[in-house]
C-alpha atoms as a PDB file:
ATOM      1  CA  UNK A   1       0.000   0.000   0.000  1.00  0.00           C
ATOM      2  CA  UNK A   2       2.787   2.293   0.880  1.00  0.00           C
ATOM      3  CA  UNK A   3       4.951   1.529  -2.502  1.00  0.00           C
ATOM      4  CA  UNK A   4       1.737   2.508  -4.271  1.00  0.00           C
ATOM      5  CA  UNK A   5       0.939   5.795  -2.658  1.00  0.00           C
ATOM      6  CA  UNK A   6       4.526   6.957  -3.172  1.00  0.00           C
ATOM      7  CA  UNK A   7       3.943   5.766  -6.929  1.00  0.00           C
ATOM      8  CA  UNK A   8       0.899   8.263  -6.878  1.00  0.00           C
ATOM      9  CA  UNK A   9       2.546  10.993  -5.326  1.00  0.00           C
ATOM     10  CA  UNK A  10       5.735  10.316  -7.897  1.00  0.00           C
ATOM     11  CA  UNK A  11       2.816  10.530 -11.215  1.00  0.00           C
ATOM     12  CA  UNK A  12       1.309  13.491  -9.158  1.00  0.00           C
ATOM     13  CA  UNK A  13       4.760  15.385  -9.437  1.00  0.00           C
ATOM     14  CA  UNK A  14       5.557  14.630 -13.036  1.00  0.00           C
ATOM     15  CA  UNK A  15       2.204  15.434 -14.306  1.00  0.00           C
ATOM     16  CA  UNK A  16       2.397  19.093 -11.998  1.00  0.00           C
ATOM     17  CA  UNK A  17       6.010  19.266 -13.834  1.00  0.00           C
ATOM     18  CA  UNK A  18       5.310  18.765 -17.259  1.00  0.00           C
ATOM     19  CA  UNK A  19       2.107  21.272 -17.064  1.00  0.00           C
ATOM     20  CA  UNK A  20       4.040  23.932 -14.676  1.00  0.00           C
ATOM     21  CA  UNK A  21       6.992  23.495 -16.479  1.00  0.00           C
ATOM     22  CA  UNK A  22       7.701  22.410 -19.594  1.00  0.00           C
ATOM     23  CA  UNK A  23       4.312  23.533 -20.589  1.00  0.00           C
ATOM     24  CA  UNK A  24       5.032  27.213 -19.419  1.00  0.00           C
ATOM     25  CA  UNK A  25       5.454  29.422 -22.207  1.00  0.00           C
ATOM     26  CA  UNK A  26       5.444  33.738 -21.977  1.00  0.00           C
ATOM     27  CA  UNK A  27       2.389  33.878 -24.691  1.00  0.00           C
ATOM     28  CA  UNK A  28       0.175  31.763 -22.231  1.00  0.00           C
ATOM     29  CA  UNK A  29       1.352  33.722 -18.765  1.00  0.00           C
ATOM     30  CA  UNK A  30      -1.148  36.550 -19.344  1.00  0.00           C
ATOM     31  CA  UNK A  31      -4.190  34.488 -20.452  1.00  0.00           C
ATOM     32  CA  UNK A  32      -3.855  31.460 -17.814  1.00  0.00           C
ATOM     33  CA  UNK A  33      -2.960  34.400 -14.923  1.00  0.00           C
ATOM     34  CA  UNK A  34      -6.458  35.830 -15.931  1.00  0.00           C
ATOM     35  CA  UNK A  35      -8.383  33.165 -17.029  1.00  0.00           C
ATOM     36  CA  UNK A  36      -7.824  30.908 -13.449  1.00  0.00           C
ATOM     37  CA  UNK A  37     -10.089  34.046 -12.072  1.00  0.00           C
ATOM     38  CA  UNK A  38     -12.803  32.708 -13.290  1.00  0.00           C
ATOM     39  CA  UNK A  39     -12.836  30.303 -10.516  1.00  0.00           C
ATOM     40  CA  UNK A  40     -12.434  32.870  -8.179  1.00  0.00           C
ATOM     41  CA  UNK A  41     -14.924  33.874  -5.419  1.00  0.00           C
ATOM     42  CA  UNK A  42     -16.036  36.871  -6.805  1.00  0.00           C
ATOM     43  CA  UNK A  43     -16.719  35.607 -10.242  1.00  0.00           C
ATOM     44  CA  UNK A  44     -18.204  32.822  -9.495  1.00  0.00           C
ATOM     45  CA  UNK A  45     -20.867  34.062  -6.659  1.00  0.00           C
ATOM     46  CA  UNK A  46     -21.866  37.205  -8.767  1.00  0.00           C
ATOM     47  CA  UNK A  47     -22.224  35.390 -11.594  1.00  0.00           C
ATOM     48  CA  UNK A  48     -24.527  33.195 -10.312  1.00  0.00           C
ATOM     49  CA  UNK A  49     -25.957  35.329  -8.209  1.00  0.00           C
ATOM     50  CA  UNK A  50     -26.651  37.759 -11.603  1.00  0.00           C
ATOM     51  CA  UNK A  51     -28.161  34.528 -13.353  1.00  0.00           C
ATOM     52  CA  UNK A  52     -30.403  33.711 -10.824  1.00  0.00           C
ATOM     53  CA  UNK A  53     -31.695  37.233 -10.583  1.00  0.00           C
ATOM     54  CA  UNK A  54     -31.741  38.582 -14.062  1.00  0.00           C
ATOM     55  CA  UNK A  55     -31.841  35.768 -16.279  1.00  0.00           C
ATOM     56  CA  UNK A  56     -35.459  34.178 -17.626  1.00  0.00           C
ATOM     57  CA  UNK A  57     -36.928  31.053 -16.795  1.00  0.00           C
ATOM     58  CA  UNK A  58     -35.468  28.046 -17.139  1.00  0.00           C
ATOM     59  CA  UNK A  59     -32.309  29.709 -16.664  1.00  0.00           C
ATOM     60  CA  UNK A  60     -32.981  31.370 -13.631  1.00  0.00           C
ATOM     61  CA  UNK A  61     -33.329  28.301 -11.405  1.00  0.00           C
ATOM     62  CA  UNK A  62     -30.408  26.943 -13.276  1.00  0.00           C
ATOM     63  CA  UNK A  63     -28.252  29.968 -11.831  1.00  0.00           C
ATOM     64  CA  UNK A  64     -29.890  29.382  -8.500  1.00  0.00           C
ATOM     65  CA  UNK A  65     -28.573  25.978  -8.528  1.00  0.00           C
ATOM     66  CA  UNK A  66     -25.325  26.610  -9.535  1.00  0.00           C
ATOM     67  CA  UNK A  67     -25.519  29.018  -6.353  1.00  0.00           C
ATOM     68  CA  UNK A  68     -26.173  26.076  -4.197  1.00  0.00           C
ATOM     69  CA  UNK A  69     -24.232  24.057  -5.237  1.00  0.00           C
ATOM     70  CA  UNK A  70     -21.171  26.541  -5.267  1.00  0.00           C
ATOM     71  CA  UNK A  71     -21.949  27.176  -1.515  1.00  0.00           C
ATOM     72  CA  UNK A  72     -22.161  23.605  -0.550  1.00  0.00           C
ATOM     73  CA  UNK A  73     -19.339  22.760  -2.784  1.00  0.00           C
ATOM     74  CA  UNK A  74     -17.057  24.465  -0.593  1.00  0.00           C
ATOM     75  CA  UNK A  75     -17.976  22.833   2.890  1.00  0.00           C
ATOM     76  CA  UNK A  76     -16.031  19.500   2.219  1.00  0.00           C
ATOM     77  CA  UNK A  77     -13.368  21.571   0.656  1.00  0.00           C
ATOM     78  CA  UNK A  78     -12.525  23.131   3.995  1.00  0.00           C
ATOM     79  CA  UNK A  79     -13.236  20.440   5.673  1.00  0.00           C
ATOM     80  CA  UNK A  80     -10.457  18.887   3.425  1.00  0.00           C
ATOM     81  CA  UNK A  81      -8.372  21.321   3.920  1.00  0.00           C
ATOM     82  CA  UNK A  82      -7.995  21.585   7.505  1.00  0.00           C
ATOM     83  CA  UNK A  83      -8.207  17.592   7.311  1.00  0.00           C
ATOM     84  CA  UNK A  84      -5.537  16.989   5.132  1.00  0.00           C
ATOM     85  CA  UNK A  85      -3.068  20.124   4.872  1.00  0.00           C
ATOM     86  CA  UNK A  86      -0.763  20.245   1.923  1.00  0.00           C
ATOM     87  CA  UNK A  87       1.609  22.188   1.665  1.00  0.00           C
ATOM     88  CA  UNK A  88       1.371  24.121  -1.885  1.00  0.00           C
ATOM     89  CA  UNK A  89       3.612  22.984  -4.860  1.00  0.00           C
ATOM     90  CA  UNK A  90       5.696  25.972  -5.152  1.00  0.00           C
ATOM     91  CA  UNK A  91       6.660  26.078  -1.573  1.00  0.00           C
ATOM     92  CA  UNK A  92       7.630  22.750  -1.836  1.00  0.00           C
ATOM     93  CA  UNK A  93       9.556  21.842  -5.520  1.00  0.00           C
ATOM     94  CA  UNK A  94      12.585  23.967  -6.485  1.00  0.00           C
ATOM     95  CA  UNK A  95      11.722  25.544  -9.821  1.00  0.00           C
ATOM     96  CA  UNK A  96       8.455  25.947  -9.787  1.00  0.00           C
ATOM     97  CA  UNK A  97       7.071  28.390 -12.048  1.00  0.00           C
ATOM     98  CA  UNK A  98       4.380  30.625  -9.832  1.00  0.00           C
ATOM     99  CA  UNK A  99       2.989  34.302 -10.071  1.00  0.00           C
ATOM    100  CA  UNK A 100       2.868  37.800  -7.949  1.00  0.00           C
ATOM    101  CA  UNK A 101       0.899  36.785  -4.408  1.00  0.00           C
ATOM    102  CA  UNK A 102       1.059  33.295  -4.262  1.00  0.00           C
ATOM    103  CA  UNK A 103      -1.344  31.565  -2.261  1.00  0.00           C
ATOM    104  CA  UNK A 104       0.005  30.534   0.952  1.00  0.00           C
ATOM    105  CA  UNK A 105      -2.601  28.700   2.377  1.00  0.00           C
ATOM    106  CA  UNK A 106      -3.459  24.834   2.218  1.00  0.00           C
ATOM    107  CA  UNK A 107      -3.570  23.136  -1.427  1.00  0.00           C
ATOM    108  CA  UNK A 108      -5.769  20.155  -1.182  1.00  0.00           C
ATOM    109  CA  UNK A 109      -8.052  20.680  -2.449  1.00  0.00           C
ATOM    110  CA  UNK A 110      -8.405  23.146  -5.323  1.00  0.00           C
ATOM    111  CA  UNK A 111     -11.333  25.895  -4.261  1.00  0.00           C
ATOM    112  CA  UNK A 112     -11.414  27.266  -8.000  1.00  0.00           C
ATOM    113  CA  UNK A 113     -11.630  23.497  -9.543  1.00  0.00           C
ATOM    114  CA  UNK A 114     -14.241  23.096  -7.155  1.00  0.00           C
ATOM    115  CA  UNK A 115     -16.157  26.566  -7.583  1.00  0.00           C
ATOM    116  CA  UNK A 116     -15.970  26.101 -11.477  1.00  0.00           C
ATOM    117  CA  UNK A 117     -17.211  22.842 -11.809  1.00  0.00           C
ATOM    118  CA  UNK A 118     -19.833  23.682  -8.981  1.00  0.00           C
ATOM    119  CA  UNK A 119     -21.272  26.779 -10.783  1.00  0.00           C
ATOM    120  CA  UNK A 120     -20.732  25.383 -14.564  1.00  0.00           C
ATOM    121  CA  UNK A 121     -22.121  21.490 -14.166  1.00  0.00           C
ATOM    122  CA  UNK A 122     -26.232  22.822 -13.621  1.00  0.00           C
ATOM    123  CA  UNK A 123     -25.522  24.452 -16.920  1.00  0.00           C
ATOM    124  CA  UNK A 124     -24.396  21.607 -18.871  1.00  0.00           C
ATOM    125  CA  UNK A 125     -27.245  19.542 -16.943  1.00  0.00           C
ATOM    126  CA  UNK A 126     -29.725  22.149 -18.087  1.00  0.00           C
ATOM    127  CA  UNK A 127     -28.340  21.946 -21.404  1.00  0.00           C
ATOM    128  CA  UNK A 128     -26.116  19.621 -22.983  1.00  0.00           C
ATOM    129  CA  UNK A 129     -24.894  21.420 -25.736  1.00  0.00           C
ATOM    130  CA  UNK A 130     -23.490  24.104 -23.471  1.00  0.00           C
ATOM    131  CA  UNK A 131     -20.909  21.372 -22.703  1.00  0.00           C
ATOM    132  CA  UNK A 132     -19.190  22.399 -25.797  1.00  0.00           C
ATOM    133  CA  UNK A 133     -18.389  26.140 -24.067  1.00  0.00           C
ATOM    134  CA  UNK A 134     -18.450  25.329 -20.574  1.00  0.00           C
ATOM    135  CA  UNK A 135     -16.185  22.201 -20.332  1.00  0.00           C
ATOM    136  CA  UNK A 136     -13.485  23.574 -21.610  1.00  0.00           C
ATOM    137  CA  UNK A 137     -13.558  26.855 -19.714  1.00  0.00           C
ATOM    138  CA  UNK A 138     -13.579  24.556 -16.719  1.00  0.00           C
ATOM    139  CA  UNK A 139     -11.166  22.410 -17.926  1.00  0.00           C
ATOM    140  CA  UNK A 140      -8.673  25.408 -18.520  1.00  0.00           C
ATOM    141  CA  UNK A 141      -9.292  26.737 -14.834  1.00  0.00           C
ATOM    142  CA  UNK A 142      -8.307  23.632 -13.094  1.00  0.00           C
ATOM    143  CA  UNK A 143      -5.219  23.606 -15.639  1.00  0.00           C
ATOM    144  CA  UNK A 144      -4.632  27.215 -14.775  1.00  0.00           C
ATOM    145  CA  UNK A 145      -3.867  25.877 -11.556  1.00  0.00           C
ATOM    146  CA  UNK A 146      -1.167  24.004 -11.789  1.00  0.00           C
ATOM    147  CA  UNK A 147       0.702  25.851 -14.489  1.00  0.00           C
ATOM    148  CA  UNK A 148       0.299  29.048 -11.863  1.00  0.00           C
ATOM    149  CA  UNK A 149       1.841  26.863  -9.641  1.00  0.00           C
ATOM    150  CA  UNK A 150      -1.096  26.944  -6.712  1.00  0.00           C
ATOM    151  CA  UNK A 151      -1.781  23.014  -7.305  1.00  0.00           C
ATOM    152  CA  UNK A 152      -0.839  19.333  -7.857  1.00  0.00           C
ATOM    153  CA  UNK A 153      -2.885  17.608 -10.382  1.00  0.00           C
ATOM    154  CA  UNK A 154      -4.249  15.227  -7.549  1.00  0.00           C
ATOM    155  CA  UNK A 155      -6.250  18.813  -5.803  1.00  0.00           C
ATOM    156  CA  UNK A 156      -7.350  19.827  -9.236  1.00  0.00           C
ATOM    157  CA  UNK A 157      -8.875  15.981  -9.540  1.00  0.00           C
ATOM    158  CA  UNK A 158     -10.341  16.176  -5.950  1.00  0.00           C
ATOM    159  CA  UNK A 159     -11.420  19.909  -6.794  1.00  0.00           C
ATOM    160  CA  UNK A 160     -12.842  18.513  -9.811  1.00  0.00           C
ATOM    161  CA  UNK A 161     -14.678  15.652  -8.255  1.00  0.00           C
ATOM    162  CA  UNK A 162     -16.105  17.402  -5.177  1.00  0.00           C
ATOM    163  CA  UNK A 163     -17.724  20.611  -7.596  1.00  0.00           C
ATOM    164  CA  UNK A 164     -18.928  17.897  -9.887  1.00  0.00           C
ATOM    165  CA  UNK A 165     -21.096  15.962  -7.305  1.00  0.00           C
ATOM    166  CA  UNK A 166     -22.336  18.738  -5.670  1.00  0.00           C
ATOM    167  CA  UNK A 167     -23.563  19.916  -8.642  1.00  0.00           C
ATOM    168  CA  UNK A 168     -25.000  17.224  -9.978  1.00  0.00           C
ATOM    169  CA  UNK A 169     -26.013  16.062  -6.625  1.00  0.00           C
ATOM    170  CA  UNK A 170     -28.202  19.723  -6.183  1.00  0.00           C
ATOM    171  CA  UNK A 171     -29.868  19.391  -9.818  1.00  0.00           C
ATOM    172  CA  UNK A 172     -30.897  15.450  -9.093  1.00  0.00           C
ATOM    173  CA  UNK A 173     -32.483  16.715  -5.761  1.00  0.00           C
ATOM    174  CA  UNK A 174     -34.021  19.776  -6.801  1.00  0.00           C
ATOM    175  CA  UNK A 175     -37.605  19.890  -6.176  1.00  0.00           C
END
């Protein structure tokens, strides 16, 4: 069991080396620093929050779920956190590309994975075809996260995971 977490943990680092590193070029810097803020708090509550408010029937409730489930998304992820507290790739591998105010707080799991996939999956549910838009914005945000140097590929998973069922889990249950 042992050999096989340390195998993990060994995949974890090469995968967070090959996207943080030898991925890292100066034309993506600018779009990956911005784009990751789209997993941020404030994007992702006023967005919903907007949705819910402004936007028509069916769409309204949809952005009302995604609120839920971007609020309840985050209760196992600081649970996790405080649980389990990792110490944050950059403070921890020499050469590690990172950005201007690094996080500095725990890194398991990833709270922007989490809050995208949270706020984006009632969309997709709602409609499919949004898939096409919204997967890959999600998809770049938990990327943006380990080439910023904030987070192993094993908290963008978790991240990934936890937004995901919550999600999914608040549009099965909706009454």
């Amino acid at each position: 069991m042992n050999r096989l977490l340390q195998k993990l943990i060994q995949l974890d680092q090469r995968l967070f080396v090959g996207i943080n590193g030898r991925l890292h070029r100066s034309f993506l810097n600018f779009w990956v620093y911005h784009l990751t803020h789209l997993g941020g708090a404030w994007f992702t509550i006023l967005s919903t929050l907007l949705i819910w408010m402004i936007a028509p029937q069916p769409w309204s409730r949809v952005g009302l779920q995604a609120c839920v489930a971007l609020a309840i998304s985050h209760l196992p992820v600081a649970l996790a956190k405080k649980t389990y507290p990792r110490v944050r790739p950059y403070l921890t591998l020499p050469g590690t590309n990172t950005f201007r105010n690094p996080l500095t707080d725990h890194s398991f799991p990833s709270g922007h994975t989490t809050a995208i996939f949270s706020v984006t999956m009632p969309f997709m549910a709602a409609q499919p075809a949004l898939a096409l838009i919204l997967g890959p914005i999600a998809l770049i945000v938990a990327v943006s996260r380990i080439y910023l140097g904030l987070h192993y590929p094993s908290d963008v998973l978790a991240g990934a995971v936890i937004g995901s069922s919550v999600a999914l889990g608040t549009v099965a249950l909706w009454a």
